[in-house]
N, C-alpha and C. Protein backbone atom coordinates (compact mmCIF):
# COMPACT_ATOMS: atom_id res chain seq x y z
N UNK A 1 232.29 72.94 102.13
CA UNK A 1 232.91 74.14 101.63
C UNK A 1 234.24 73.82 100.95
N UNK A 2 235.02 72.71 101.29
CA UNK A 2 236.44 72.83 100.92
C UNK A 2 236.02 71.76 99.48
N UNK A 3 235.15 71.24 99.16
CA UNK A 3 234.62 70.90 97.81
C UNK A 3 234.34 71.67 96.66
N UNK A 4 233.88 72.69 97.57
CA UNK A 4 233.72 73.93 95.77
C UNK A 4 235.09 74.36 95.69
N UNK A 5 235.81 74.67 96.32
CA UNK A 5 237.15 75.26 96.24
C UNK A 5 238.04 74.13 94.80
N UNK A 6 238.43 73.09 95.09
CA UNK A 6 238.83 72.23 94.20
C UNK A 6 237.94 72.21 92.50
N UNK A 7 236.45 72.65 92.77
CA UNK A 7 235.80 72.62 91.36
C UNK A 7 236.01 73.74 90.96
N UNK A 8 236.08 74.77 91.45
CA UNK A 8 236.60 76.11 91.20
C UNK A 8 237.68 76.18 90.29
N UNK A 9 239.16 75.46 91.17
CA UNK A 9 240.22 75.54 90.28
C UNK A 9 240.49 74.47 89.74
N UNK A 10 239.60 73.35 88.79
CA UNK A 10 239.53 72.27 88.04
C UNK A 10 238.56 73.52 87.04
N UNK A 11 237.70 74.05 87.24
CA UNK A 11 237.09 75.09 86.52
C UNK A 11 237.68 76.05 85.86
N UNK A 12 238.68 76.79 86.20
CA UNK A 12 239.75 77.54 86.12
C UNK A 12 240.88 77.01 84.76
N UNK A 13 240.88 76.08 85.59
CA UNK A 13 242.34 75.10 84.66
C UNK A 13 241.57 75.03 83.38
N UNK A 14 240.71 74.64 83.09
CA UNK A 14 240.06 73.97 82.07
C UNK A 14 239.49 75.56 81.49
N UNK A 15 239.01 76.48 81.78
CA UNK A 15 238.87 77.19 80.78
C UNK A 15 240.53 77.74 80.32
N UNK A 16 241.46 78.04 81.22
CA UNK A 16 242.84 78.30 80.86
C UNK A 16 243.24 77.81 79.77
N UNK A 17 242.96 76.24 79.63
CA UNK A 17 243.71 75.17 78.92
C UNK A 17 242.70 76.13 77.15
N UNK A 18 241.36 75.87 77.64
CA UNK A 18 240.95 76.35 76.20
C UNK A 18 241.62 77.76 75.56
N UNK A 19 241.57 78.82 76.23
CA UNK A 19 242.15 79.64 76.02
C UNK A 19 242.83 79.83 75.28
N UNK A 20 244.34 78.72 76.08
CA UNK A 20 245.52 78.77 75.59
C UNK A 20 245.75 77.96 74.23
N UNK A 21 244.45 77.08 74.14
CA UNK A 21 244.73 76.34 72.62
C UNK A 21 244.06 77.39 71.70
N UNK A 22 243.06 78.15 71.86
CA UNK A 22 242.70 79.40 71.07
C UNK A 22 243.79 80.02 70.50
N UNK A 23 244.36 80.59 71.67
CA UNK A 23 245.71 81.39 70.99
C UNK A 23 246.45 80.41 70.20
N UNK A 24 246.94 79.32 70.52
CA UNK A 24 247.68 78.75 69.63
C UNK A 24 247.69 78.45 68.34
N UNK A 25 245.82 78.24 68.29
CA UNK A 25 245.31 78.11 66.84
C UNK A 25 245.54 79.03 66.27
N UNK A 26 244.87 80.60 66.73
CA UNK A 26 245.43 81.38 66.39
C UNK A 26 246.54 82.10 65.72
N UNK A 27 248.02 81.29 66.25
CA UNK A 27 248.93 81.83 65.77
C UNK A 27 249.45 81.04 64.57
N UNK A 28 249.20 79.83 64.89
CA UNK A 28 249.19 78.47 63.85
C UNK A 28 248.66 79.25 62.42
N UNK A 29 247.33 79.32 62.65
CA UNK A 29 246.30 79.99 61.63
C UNK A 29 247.33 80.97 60.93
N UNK A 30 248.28 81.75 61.49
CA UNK A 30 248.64 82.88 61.19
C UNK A 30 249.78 82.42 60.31
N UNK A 31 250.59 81.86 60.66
CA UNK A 31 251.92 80.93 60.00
C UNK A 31 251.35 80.95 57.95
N UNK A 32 249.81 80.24 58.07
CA UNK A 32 249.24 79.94 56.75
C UNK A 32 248.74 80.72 56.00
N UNK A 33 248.37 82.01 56.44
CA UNK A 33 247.93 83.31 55.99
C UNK A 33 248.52 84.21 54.98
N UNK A 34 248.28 84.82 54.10
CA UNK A 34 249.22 85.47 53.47
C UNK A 34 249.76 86.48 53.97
N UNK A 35 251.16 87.68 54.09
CA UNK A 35 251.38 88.88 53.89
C UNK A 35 250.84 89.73 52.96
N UNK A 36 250.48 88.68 51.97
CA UNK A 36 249.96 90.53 50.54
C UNK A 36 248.71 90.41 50.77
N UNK A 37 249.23 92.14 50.10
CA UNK A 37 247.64 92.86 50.45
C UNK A 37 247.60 93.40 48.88
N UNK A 38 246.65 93.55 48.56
CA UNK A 38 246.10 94.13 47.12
C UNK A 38 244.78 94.96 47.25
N UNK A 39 244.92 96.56 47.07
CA UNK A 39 243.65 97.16 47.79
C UNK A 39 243.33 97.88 46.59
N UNK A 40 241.96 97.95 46.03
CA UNK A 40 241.94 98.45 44.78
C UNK A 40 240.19 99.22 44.62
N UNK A 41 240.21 100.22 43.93
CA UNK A 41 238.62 100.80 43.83
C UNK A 41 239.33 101.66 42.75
N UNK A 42 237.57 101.96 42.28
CA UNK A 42 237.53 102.44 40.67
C UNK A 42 236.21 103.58 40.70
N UNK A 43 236.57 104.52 40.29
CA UNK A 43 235.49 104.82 39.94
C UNK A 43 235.41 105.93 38.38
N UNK A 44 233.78 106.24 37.91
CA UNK A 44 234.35 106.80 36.50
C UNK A 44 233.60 108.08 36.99
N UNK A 45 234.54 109.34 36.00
CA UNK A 45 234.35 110.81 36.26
C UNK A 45 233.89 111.41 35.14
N UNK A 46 233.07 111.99 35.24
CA UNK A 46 232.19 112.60 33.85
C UNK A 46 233.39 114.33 33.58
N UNK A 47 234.52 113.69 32.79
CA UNK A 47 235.33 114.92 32.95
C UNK A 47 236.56 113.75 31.87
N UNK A 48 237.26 114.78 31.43
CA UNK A 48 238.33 114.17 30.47
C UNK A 48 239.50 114.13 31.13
N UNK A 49 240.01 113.25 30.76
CA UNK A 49 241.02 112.84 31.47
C UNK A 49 242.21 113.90 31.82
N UNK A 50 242.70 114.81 30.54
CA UNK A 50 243.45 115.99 31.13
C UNK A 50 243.26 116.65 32.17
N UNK A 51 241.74 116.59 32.33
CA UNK A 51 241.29 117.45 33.34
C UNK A 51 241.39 116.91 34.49
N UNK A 52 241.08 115.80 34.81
CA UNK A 52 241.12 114.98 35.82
C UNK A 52 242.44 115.14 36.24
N UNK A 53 243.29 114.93 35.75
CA UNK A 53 245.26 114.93 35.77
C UNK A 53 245.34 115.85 36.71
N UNK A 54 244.72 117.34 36.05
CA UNK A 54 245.37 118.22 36.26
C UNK A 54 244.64 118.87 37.75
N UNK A 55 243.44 118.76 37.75
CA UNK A 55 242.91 118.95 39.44
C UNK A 55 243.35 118.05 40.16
N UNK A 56 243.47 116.79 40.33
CA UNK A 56 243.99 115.65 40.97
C UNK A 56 245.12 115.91 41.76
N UNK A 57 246.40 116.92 41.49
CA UNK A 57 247.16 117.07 41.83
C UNK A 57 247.69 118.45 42.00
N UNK A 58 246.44 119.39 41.73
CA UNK A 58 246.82 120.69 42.29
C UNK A 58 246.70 121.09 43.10
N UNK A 59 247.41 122.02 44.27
CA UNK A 59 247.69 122.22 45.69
C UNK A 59 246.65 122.74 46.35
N UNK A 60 245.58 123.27 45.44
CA UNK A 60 244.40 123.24 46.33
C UNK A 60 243.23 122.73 46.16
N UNK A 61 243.24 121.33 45.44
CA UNK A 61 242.56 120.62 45.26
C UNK A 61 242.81 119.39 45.87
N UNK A 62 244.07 118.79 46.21
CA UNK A 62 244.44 117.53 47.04
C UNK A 62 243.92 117.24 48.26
N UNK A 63 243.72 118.70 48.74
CA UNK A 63 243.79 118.40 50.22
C UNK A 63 241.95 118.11 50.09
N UNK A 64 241.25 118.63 48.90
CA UNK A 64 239.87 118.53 49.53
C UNK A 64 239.09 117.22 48.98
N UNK A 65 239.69 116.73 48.11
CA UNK A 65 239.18 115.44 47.99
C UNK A 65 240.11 114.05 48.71
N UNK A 66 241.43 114.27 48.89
CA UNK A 66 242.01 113.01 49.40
C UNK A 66 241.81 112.78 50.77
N UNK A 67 241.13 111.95 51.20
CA UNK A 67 240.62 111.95 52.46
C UNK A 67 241.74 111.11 53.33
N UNK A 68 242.23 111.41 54.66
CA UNK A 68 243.00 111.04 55.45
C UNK A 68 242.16 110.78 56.62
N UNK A 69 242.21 109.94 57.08
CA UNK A 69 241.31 109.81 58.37
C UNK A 69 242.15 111.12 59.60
N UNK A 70 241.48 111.44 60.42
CA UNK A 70 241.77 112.49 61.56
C UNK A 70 243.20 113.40 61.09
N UNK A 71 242.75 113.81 59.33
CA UNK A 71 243.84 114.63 59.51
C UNK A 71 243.37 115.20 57.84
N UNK A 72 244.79 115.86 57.10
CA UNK A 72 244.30 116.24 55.97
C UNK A 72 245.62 116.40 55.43
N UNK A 73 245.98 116.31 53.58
CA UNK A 73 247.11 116.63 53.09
C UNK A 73 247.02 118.30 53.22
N UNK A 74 248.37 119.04 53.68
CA UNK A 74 248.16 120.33 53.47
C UNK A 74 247.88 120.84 52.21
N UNK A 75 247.48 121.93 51.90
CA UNK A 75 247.49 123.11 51.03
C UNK A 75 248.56 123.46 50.37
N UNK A 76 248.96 123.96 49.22
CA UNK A 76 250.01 124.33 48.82
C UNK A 76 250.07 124.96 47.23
N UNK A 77 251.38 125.52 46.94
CA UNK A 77 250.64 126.36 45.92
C UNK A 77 251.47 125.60 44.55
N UNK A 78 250.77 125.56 43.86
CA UNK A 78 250.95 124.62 42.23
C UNK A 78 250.12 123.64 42.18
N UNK A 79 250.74 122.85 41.09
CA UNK A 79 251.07 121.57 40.92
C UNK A 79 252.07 120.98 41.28
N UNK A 80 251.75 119.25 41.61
CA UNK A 80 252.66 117.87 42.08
C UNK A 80 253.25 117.60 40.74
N UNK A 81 254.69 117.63 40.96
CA UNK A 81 255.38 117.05 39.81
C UNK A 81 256.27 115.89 40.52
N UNK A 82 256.67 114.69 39.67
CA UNK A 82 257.76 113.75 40.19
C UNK A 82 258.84 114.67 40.91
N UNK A 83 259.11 113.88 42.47
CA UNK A 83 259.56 114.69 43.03
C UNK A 83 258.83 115.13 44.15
N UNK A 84 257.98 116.00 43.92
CA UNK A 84 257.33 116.44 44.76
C UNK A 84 256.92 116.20 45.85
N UNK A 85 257.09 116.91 47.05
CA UNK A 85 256.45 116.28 48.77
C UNK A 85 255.71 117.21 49.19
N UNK A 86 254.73 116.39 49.99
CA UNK A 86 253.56 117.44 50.27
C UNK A 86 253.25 116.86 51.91
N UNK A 87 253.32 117.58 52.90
CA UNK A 87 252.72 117.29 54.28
C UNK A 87 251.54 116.72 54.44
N UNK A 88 251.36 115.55 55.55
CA UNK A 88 250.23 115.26 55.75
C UNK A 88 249.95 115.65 57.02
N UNK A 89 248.93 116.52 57.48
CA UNK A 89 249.18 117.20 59.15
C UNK A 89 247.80 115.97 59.86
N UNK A 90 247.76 116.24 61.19
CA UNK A 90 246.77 115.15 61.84
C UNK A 90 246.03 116.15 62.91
N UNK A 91 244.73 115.82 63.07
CA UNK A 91 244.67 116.73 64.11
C UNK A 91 245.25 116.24 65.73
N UNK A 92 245.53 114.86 66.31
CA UNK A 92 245.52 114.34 66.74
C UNK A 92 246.95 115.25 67.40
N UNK A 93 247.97 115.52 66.68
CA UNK A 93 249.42 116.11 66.36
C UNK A 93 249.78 114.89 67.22
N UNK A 94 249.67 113.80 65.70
CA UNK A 94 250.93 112.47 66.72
C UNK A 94 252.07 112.63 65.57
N UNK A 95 251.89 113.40 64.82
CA UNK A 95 253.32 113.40 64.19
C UNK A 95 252.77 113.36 62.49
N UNK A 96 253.56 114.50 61.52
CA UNK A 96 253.35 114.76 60.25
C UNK A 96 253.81 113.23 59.71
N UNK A 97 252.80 113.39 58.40
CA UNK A 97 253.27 112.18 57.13
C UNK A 97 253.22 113.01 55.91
N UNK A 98 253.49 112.27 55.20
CA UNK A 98 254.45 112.98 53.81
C UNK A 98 253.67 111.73 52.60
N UNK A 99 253.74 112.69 51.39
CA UNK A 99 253.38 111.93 50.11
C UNK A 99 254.20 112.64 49.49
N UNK A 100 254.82 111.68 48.79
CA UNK A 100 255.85 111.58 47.72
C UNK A 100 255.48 111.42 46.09
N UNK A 101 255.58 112.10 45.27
CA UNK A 101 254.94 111.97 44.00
C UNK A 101 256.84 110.90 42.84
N UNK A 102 256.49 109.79 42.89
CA UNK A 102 257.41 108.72 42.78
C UNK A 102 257.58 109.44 40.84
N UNK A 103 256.76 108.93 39.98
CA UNK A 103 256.09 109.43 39.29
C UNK A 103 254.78 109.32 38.58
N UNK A 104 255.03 110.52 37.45
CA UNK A 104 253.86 111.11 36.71
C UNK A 104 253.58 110.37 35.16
N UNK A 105 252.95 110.13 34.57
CA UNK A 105 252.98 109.88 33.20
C UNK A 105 251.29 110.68 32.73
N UNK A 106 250.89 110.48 31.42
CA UNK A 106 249.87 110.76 30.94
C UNK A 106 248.90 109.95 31.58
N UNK A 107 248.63 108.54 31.66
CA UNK A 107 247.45 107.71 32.33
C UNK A 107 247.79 107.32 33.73
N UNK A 108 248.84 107.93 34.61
CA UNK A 108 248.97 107.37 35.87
C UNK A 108 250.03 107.98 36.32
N UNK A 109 249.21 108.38 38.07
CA UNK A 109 250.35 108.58 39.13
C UNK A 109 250.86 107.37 39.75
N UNK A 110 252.37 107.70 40.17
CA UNK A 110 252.87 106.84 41.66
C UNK A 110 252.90 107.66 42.43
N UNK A 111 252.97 107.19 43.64
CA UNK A 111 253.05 108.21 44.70
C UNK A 111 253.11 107.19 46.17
N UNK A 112 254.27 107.55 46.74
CA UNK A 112 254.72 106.63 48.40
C UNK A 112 253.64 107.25 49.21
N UNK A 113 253.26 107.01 50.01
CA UNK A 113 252.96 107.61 51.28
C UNK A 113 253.39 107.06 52.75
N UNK A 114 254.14 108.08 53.62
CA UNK A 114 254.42 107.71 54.57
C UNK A 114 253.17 108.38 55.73
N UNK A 115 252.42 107.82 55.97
CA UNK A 115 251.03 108.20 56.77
C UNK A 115 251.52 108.92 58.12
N UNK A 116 252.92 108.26 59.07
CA UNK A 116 253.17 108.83 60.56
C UNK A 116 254.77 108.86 60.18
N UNK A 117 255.55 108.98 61.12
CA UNK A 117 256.83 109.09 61.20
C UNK A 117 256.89 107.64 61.98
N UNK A 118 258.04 106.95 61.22
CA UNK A 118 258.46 105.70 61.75
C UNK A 118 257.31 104.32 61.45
N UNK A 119 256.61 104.56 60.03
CA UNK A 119 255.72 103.82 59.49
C UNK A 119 256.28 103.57 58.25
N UNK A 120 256.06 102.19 57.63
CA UNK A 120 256.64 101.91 56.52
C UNK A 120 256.32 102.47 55.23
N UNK A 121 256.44 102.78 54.36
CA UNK A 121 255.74 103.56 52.97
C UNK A 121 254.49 102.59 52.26
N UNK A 122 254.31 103.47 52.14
CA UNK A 122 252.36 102.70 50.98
C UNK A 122 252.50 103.05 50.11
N UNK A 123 252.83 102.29 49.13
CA UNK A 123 253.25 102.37 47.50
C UNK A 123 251.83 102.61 46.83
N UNK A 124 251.41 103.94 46.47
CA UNK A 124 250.03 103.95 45.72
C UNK A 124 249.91 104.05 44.18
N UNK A 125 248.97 103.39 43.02
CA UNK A 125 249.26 103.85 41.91
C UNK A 125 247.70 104.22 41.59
N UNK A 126 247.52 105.50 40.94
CA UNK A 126 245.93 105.97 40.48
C UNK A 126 246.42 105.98 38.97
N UNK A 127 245.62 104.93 38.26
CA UNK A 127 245.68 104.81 36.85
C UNK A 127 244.02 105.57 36.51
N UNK A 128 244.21 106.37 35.14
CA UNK A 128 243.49 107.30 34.53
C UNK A 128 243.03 106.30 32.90
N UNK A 129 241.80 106.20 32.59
CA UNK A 129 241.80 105.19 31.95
C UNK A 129 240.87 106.20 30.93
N UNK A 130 240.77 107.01 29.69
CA UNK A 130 239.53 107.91 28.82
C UNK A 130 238.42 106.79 28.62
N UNK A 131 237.38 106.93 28.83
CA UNK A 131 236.24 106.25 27.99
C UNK A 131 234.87 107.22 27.24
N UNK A 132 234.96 107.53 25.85
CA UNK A 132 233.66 108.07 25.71
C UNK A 132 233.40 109.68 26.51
N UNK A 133 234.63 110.17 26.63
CA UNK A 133 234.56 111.71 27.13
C UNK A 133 234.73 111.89 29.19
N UNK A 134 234.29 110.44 29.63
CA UNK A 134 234.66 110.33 31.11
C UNK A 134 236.14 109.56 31.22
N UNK A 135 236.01 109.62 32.65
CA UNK A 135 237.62 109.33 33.04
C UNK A 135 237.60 107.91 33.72
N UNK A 136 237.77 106.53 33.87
CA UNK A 136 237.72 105.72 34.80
C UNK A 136 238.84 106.07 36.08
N UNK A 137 239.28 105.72 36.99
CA UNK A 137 239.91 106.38 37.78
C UNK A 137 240.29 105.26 38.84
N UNK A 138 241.33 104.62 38.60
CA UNK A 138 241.35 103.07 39.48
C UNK A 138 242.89 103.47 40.66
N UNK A 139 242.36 103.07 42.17
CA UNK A 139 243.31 103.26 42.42
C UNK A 139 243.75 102.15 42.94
N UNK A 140 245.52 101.66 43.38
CA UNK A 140 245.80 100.78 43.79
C UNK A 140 246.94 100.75 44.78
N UNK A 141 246.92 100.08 45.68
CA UNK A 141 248.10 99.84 46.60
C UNK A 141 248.38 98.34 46.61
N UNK A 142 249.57 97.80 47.02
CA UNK A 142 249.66 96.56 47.08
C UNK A 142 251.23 96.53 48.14
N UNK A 143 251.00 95.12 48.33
CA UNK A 143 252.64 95.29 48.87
C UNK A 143 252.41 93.76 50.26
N UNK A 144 253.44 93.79 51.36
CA UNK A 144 253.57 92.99 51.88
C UNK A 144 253.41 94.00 53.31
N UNK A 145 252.68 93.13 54.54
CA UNK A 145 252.82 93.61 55.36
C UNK A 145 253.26 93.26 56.27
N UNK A 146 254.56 93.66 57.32
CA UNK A 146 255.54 93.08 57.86
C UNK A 146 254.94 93.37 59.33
N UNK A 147 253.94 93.22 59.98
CA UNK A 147 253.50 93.48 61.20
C UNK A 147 253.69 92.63 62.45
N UNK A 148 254.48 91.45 62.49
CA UNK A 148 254.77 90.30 63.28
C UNK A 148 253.34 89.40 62.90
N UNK A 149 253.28 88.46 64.20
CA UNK A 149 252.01 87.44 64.00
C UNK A 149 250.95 88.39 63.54
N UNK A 150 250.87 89.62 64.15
CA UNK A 150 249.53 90.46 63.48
C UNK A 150 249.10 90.44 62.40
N UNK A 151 250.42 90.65 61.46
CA UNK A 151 250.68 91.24 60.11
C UNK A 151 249.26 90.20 59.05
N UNK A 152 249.91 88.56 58.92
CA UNK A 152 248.65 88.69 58.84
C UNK A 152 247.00 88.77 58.50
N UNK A 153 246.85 89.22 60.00
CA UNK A 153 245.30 89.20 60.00
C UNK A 153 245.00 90.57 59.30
N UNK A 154 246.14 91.36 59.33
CA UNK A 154 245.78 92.77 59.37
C UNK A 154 245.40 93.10 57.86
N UNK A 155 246.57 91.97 57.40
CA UNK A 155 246.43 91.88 55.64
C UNK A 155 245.13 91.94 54.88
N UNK A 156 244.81 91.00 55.40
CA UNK A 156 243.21 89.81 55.51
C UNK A 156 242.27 91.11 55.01
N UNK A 157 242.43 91.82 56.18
CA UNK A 157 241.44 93.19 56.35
C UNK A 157 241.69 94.51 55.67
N UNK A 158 242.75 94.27 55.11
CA UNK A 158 243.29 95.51 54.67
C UNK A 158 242.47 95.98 53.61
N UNK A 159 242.03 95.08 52.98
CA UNK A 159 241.17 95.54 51.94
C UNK A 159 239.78 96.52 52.28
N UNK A 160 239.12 96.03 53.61
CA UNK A 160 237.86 96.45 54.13
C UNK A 160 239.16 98.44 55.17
N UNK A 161 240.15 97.92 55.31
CA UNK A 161 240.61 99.52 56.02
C UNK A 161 240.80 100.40 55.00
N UNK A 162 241.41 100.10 54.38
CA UNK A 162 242.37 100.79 52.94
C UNK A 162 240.65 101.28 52.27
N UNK A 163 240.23 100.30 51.85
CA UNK A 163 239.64 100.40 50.90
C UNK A 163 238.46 101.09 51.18
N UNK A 164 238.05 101.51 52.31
CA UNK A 164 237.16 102.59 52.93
C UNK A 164 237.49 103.68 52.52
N UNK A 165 238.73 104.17 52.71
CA UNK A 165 239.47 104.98 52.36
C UNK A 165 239.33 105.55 50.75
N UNK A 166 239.79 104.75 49.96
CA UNK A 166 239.78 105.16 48.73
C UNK A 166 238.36 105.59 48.19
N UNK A 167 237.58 105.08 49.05
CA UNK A 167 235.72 105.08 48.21
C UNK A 167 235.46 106.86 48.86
N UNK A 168 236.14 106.81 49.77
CA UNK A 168 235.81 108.24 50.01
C UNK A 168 236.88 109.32 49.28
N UNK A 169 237.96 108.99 48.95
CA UNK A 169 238.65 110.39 48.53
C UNK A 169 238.12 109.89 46.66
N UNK A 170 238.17 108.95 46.26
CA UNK A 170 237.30 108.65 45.11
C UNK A 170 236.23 109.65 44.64
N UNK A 171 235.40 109.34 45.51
CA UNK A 171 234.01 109.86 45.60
C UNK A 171 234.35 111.44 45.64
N UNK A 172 234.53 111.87 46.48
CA UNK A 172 235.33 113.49 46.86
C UNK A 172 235.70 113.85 45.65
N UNK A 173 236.85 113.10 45.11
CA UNK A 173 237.34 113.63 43.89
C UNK A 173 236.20 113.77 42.09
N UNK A 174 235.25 112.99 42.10
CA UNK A 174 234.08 112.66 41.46
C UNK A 174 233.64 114.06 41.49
N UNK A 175 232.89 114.26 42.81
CA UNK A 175 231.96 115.19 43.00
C UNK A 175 233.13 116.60 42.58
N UNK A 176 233.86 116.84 43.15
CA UNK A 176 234.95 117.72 43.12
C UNK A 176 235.23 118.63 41.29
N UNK A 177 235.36 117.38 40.73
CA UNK A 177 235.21 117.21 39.08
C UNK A 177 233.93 117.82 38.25
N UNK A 178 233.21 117.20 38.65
CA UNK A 178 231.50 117.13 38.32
C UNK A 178 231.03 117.94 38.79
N UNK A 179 231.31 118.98 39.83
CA UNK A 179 230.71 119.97 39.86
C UNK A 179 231.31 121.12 39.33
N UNK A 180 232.39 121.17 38.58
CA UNK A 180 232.88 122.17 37.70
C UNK A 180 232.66 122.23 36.67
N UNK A 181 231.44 120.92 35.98
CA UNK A 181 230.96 120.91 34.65
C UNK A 181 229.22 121.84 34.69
């Protein structure tokens, strides 16, 4: 009996030891990784580009195509001009986020988004591109992500989180368009 006891914790030690070189690789790995993230989707809208502009950013059209996960941009009455802030509510109520309209031009918005309170801003740009009577419709975020060792892996992926995201308020906004023709 006092023989298994000793293989036990020679058993022990030795998966510990692997473990602990896992993590290390791990963080090693992380040192070589990039911070930027570049998150980008496109899609084209059978609608002219004025038009596109101008639903894209009217107060009761934002909230139904820009998709927020467990939450929604509020309602509101106009149009987004540079300047402009618009609530983002959650159902979750862990706390409002805000979009900022940075600015406006003829082929492209900016626009910050602060998603929670005490989260860093997401620099977004939706460029409007005419082709042949449709609209191409590309959107983009980019930037650095300051998350500690996380940061990152998180980068890595950001493309597959973010970019879920955009295929759906994309899409939303498509159909949204296209069914007013």
């Amino acid at each position: 009996m006092s023989n298994s006891h000793p293989a036990a914790l020679y058993h022990l030690r030795k998966v510990t030891r692997i473990f602990a070189l896992i993590i290390i690789a791990l963080i090693v790995i992380g040192f070589f990784l990039p911070i930027d993230y570049r998150v980008e989707r496109e899609v084209t809208i059978n609608a002219p580009v004025d038009e596109v502009s101008t639903v894209m950013l009217q107060g009761d059209s934002l909230s139904k195509w820009m998709f927020v996960k467990n939450g929604q941009v509020d309602v509101f009455d106009g149009s987004l001009k540079a300047g402009s802030r618009v609530a983002i509510s959650y159902s979750e109520k862990v706390g409002q986020g805000e979009l900022t309209i940075v600015d406006l031009s003829g082929d492209s918005v900016r626009f910050d988004v602060r998603p929670k309170p005490n989260v860093n801003l997401v620099h977004n740009q939706i460029f409007l591109r005419p082709s042949a009577g449709k609209t191409s419709v590309q959107w983009v975020i980019e930037g650095k992500l300051e998350a500690g060792l996380l940061g990152p892996y998180i980068a890595v992926f950001a493309n597959q989180l973010a970019g879920k995201n955009f295929e759906i308020s994309l899409q939303r906004l498509k159909e949204l368009l296209e069914t007013r023709h």
